[in-house]
C-alpha atoms as a PDB file:
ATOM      1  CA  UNK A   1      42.641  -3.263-102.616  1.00  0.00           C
ATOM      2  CA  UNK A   2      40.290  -1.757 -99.904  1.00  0.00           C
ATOM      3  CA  UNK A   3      41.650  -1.417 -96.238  1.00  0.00           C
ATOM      4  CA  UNK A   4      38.230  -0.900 -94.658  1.00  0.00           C
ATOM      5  CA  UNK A   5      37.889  -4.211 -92.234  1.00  0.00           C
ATOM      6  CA  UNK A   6      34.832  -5.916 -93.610  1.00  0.00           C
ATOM      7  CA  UNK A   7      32.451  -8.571 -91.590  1.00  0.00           C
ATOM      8  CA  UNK A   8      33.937 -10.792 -89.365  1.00  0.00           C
ATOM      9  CA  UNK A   9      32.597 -14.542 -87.932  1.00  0.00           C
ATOM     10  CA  UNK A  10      32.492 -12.584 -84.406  1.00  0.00           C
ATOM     11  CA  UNK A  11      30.369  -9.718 -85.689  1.00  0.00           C
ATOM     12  CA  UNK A  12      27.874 -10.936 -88.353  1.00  0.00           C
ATOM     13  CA  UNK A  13      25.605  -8.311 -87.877  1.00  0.00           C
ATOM     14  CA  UNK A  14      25.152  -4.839 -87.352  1.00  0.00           C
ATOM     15  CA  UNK A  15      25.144  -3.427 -84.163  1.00  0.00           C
ATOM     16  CA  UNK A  16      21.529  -3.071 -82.137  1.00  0.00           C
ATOM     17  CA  UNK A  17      20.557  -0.975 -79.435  1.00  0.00           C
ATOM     18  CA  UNK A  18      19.627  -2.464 -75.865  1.00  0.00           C
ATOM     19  CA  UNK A  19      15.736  -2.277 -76.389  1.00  0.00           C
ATOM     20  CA  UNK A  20      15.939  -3.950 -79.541  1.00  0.00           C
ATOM     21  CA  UNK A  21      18.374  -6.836 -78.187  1.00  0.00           C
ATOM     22  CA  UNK A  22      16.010  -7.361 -75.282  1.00  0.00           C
ATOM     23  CA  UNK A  23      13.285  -7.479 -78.205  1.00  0.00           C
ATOM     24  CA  UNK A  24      15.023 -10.184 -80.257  1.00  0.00           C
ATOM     25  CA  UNK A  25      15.890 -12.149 -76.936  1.00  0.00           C
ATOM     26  CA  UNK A  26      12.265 -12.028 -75.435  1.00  0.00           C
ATOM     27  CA  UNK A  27      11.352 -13.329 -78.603  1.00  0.00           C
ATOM     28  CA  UNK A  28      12.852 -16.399 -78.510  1.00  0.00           C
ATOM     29  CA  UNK A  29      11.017 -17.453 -75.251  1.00  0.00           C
ATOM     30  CA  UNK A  30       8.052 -16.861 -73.090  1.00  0.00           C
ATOM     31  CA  UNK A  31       8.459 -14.787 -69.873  1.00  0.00           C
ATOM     32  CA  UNK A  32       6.297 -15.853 -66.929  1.00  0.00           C
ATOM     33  CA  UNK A  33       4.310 -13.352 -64.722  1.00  0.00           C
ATOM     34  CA  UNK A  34       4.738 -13.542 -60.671  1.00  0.00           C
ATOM     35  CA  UNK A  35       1.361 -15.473 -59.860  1.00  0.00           C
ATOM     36  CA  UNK A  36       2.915 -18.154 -62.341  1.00  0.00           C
ATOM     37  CA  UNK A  37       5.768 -18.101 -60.978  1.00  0.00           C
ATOM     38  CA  UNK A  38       4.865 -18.405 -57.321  1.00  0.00           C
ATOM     39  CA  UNK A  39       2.245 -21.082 -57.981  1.00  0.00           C
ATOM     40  CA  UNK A  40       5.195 -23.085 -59.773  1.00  0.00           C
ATOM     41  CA  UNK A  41       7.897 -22.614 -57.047  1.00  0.00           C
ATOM     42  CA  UNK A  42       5.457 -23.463 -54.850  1.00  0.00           C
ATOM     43  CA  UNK A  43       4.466 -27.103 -56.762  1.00  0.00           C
ATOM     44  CA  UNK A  44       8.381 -27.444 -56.883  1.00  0.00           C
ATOM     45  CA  UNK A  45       7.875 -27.158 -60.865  1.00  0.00           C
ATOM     46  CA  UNK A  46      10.616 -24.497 -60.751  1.00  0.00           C
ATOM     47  CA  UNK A  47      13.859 -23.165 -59.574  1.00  0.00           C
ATOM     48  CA  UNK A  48      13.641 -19.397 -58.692  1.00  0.00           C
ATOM     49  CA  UNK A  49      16.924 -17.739 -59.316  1.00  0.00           C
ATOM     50  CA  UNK A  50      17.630 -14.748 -57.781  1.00  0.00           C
ATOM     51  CA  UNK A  51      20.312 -12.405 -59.822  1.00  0.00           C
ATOM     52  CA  UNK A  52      20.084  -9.326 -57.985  1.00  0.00           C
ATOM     53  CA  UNK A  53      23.255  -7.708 -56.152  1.00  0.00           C
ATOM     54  CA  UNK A  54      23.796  -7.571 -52.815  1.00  0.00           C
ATOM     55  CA  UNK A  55      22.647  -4.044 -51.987  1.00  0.00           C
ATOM     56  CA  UNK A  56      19.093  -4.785 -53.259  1.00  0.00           C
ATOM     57  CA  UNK A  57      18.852  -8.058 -51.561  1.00  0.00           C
ATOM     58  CA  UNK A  58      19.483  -5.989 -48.227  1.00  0.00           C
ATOM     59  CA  UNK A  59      17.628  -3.396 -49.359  1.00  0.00           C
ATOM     60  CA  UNK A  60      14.342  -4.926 -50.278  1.00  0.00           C
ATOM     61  CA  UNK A  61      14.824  -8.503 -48.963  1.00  0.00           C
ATOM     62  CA  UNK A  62      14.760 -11.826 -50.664  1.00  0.00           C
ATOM     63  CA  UNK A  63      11.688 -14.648 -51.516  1.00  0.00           C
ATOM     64  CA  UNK A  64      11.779 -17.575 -49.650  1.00  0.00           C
ATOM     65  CA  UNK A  65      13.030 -20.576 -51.496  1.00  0.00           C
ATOM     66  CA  UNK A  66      14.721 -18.327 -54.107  1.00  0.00           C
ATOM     67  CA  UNK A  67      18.657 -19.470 -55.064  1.00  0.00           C
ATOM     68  CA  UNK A  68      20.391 -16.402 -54.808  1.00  0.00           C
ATOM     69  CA  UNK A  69      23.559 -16.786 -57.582  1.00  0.00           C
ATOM     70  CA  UNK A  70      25.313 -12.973 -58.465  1.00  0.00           C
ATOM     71  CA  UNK A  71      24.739 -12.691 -62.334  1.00  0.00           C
ATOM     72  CA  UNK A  72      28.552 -13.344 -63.048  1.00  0.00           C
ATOM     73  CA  UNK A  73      28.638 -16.710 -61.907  1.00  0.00           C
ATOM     74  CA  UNK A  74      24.995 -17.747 -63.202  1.00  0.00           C
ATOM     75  CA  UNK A  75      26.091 -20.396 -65.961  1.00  0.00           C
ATOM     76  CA  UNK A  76      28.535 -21.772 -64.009  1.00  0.00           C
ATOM     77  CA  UNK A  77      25.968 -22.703 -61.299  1.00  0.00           C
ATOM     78  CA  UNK A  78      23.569 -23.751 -63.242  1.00  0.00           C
ATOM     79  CA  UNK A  79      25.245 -25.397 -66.512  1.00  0.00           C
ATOM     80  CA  UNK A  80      24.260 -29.752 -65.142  1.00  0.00           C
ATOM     81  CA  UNK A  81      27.831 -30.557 -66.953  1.00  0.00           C
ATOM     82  CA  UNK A  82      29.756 -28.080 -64.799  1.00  0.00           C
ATOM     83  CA  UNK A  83      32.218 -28.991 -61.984  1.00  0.00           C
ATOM     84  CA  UNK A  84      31.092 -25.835 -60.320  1.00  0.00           C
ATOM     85  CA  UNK A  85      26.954 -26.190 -60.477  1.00  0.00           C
ATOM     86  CA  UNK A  86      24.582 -26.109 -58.066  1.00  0.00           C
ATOM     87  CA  UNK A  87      23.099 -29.118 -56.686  1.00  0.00           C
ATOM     88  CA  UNK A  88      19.944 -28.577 -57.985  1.00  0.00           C
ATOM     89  CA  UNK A  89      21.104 -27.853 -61.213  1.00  0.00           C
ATOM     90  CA  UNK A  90      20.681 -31.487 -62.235  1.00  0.00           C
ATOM     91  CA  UNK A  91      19.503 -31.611 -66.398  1.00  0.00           C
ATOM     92  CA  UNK A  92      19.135 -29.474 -68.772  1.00  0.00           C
ATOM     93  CA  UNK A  93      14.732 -30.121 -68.428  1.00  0.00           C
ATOM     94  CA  UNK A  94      15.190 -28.462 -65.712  1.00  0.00           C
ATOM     95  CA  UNK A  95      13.284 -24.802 -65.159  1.00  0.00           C
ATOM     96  CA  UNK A  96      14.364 -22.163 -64.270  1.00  0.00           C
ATOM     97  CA  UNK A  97      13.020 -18.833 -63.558  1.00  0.00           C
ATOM     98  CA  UNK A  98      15.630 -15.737 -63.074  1.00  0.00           C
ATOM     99  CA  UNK A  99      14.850 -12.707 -61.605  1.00  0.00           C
ATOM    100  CA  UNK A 100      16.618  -9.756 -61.164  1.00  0.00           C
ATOM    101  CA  UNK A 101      15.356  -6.386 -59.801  1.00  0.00           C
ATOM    102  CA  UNK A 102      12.567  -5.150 -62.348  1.00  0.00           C
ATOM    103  CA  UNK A 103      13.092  -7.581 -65.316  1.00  0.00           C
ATOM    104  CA  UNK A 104      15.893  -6.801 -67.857  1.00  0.00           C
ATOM    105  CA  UNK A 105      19.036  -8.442 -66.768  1.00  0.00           C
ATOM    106  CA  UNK A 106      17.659 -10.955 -66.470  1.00  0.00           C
ATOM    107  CA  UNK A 107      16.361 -11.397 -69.963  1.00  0.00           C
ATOM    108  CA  UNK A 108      19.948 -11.386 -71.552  1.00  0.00           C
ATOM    109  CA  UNK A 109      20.937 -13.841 -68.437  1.00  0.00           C
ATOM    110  CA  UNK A 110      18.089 -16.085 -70.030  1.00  0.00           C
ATOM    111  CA  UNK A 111      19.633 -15.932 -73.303  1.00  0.00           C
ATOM    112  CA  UNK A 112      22.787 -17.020 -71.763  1.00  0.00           C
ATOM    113  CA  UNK A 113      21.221 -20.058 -70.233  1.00  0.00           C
ATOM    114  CA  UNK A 114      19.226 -21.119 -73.342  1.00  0.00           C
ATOM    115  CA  UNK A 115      22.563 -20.958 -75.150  1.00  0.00           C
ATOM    116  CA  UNK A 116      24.123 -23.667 -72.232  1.00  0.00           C
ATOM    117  CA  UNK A 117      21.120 -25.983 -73.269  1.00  0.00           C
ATOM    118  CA  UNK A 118      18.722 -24.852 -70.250  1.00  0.00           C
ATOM    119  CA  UNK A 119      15.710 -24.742 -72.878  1.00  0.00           C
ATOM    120  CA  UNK A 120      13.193 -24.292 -70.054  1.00  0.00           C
ATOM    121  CA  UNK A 121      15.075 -21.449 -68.628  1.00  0.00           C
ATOM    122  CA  UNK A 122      13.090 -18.136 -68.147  1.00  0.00           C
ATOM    123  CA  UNK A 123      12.244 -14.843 -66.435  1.00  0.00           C
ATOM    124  CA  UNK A 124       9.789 -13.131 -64.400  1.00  0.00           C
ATOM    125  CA  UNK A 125       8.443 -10.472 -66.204  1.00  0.00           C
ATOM    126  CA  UNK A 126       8.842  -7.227 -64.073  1.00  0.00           C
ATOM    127  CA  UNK A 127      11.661  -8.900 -61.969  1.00  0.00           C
ATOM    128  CA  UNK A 128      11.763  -8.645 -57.699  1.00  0.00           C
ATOM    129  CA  UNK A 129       9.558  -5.687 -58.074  1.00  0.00           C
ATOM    130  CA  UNK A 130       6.677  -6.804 -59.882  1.00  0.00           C
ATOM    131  CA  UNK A 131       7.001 -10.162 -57.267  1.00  0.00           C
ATOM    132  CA  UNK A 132       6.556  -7.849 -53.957  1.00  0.00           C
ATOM    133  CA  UNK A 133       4.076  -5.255 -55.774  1.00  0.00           C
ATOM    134  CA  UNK A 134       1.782  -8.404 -56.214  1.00  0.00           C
ATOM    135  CA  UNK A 135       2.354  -9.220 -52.594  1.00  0.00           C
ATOM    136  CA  UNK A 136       4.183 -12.194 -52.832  1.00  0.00           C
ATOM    137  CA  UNK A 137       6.166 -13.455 -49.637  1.00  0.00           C
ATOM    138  CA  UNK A 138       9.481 -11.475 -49.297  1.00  0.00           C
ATOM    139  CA  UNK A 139      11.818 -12.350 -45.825  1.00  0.00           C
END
Protein backbone atom coordinates (compact mmCIF):
# COMPACT_ATOMS: atom_id res chain seq x y z
CA UNK A 1 0.00 0.00 0.00
CA UNK A 2 1.49 3.41 -1.14
CA UNK A 3 1.84 6.27 1.53
CA UNK A 4 2.33 9.05 -1.03
CA UNK A 5 -0.98 11.41 -0.39
CA UNK A 6 -2.70 11.31 -3.73
CA UNK A 7 -5.37 14.08 -5.14
CA UNK A 8 -7.58 15.56 -2.90
CA UNK A 9 -11.34 17.39 -3.57
CA UNK A 10 -9.39 20.69 -2.32
CA UNK A 11 -6.53 20.33 -4.79
CA UNK A 12 -7.77 18.82 -8.11
CA UNK A 13 -5.16 20.14 -10.04
CA UNK A 14 -1.69 20.81 -10.27
CA UNK A 15 -0.27 23.76 -9.06
CA UNK A 16 0.06 27.02 -11.62
CA UNK A 17 2.15 29.89 -11.49
CA UNK A 18 0.65 33.54 -10.97
CA UNK A 19 0.82 34.55 -14.77
CA UNK A 20 -0.86 31.56 -15.78
CA UNK A 21 -3.73 31.87 -13.00
CA UNK A 22 -4.27 35.46 -14.06
CA UNK A 23 -4.40 33.81 -17.70
CA UNK A 24 -7.10 31.24 -16.87
CA UNK A 25 -9.06 33.97 -14.78
CA UNK A 26 -8.96 36.74 -17.55
CA UNK A 27 -10.26 34.17 -19.60
CA UNK A 28 -13.32 33.67 -18.16
CA UNK A 29 -14.39 37.38 -18.60
CA UNK A 30 -13.82 40.52 -20.51
CA UNK A 31 -11.74 43.33 -18.91
CA UNK A 32 -12.82 46.88 -19.77
CA UNK A 33 -10.33 49.69 -20.77
CA UNK A 34 -10.52 53.26 -18.82
CA UNK A 35 -12.47 55.30 -21.61
CA UNK A 36 -15.14 52.41 -21.12
CA UNK A 37 -15.07 52.57 -17.96
CA UNK A 38 -15.38 56.29 -17.38
CA UNK A 39 -18.08 56.69 -20.04
CA UNK A 40 -20.06 53.89 -18.00
CA UNK A 41 -19.57 55.37 -14.46
CA UNK A 42 -20.44 58.34 -15.86
CA UNK A 43 -24.08 56.94 -17.49
CA UNK A 44 -24.40 55.32 -13.92
CA UNK A 45 -24.12 51.84 -15.92
CA UNK A 46 -21.44 50.90 -13.36
CA UNK A 47 -20.09 50.75 -9.92
CA UNK A 48 -16.32 51.65 -9.80
CA UNK A 49 -14.64 49.82 -7.02
CA UNK A 50 -11.65 50.97 -5.80
CA UNK A 51 -9.29 48.06 -4.12
CA UNK A 52 -6.21 49.86 -3.64
CA UNK A 53 -4.57 50.33 -0.02
CA UNK A 54 -4.43 53.21 1.76
CA UNK A 55 -0.91 54.42 1.00
CA UNK A 56 -1.68 54.61 -2.76
CA UNK A 57 -4.95 56.26 -2.32
CA UNK A 58 -2.88 59.10 -0.46
CA UNK A 59 -0.30 58.78 -2.63
CA UNK A 60 -1.85 59.19 -6.01
CA UNK A 61 -5.42 60.21 -5.03
CA UNK A 62 -8.74 58.65 -5.73
CA UNK A 63 -11.59 59.04 -8.88
CA UNK A 64 -14.51 60.72 -8.06
CA UNK A 65 -17.50 58.53 -7.60
CA UNK A 66 -15.24 55.47 -7.05
CA UNK A 67 -16.36 53.08 -3.78
CA UNK A 68 -13.28 52.65 -2.10
CA UNK A 69 -13.65 48.87 -0.24
CA UNK A 70 -9.83 47.40 1.02
CA UNK A 71 -9.55 44.04 -1.00
CA UNK A 72 -10.17 41.92 2.25
CA UNK A 73 -13.54 42.93 2.79
CA UNK A 74 -14.60 43.13 -1.06
CA UNK A 75 -17.24 40.16 -1.10
CA UNK A 76 -18.60 41.02 1.92
CA UNK A 77 -19.55 44.50 0.59
CA UNK A 78 -20.61 43.63 -2.36
CA UNK A 79 -22.25 39.96 -2.06
CA UNK A 80 -26.61 41.59 -2.42
CA UNK A 81 -27.39 38.55 0.19
CA UNK A 82 -24.90 39.80 2.78
CA UNK A 83 -25.80 41.45 6.14
CA UNK A 84 -22.65 43.43 5.72
CA UNK A 85 -23.03 44.87 1.84
CA UNK A 86 -22.97 48.01 0.57
CA UNK A 87 -25.98 49.85 -0.25
CA UNK A 88 -25.46 49.86 -3.66
CA UNK A 89 -24.73 46.44 -3.84
CA UNK A 90 -28.37 45.65 -4.60
CA UNK A 91 -28.50 42.26 -7.28
CA UNK A 92 -26.36 40.21 -8.55
CA UNK A 93 -27.04 42.22 -12.48
CA UNK A 94 -25.38 44.55 -11.02
CA UNK A 95 -21.73 45.81 -12.59
CA UNK A 96 -19.08 46.22 -11.26
CA UNK A 97 -15.76 47.40 -12.25
CA UNK A 98 -12.65 46.85 -9.67
CA UNK A 99 -9.62 48.52 -9.85
CA UNK A 100 -6.66 48.25 -8.06
CA UNK A 101 -3.30 50.00 -8.72
CA UNK A 102 -2.08 48.73 -12.28
CA UNK A 103 -4.51 45.78 -12.92
CA UNK A 104 -3.71 42.36 -11.32
CA UNK A 105 -5.33 42.15 -7.99
CA UNK A 106 -7.85 42.95 -9.13
CA UNK A 107 -8.30 40.22 -11.67
CA UNK A 108 -8.27 37.38 -8.97
CA UNK A 109 -10.72 39.87 -6.84
CA UNK A 110 -12.98 39.49 -10.07
CA UNK A 111 -12.82 35.87 -9.91
CA UNK A 112 -13.89 36.08 -6.40
CA UNK A 113 -16.93 38.08 -7.24
CA UNK A 114 -18.01 35.98 -10.27
CA UNK A 115 -17.82 33.03 -7.88
CA UNK A 116 -20.52 35.12 -5.31
CA UNK A 117 -22.86 35.31 -8.46
CA UNK A 118 -21.74 39.02 -9.52
CA UNK A 119 -21.65 37.75 -13.32
CA UNK A 120 -21.22 41.32 -14.56
CA UNK A 121 -18.36 41.92 -12.29
CA UNK A 122 -15.06 43.14 -13.95
CA UNK A 123 -11.77 45.05 -14.10
CA UNK A 124 -10.08 47.88 -15.59
CA UNK A 125 -7.43 46.74 -17.54
CA UNK A 126 -4.18 48.56 -16.37
CA UNK A 127 -5.84 49.42 -12.95
CA UNK A 128 -5.58 53.32 -11.22
CA UNK A 129 -2.64 53.83 -13.41
CA UNK A 130 -3.77 53.26 -16.76
CA UNK A 131 -7.13 55.54 -15.44
CA UNK A 132 -4.82 58.78 -14.59
CA UNK A 133 -2.24 58.06 -17.59
CA UNK A 134 -5.40 58.53 -19.86
CA UNK A 135 -6.21 61.65 -17.94
CA UNK A 136 -9.18 60.72 -16.33
CA UNK A 137 -10.43 62.90 -13.26
CA UNK A 138 -8.43 61.95 -10.08
CA UNK A 139 -9.29 64.25 -6.58
Amino acid sequence: MSTTPGPTSRHPQPPVGIDELLERVRAGYERIEPQEAYEAARAGDALLVDIRYAALRERDGLIPGAVVVERNELEWRLDPQGSHRRPEATSHALRVVVLCNEGYASSLAVQSLHQLGLHRATDLTGGFQAWREAGFPVV
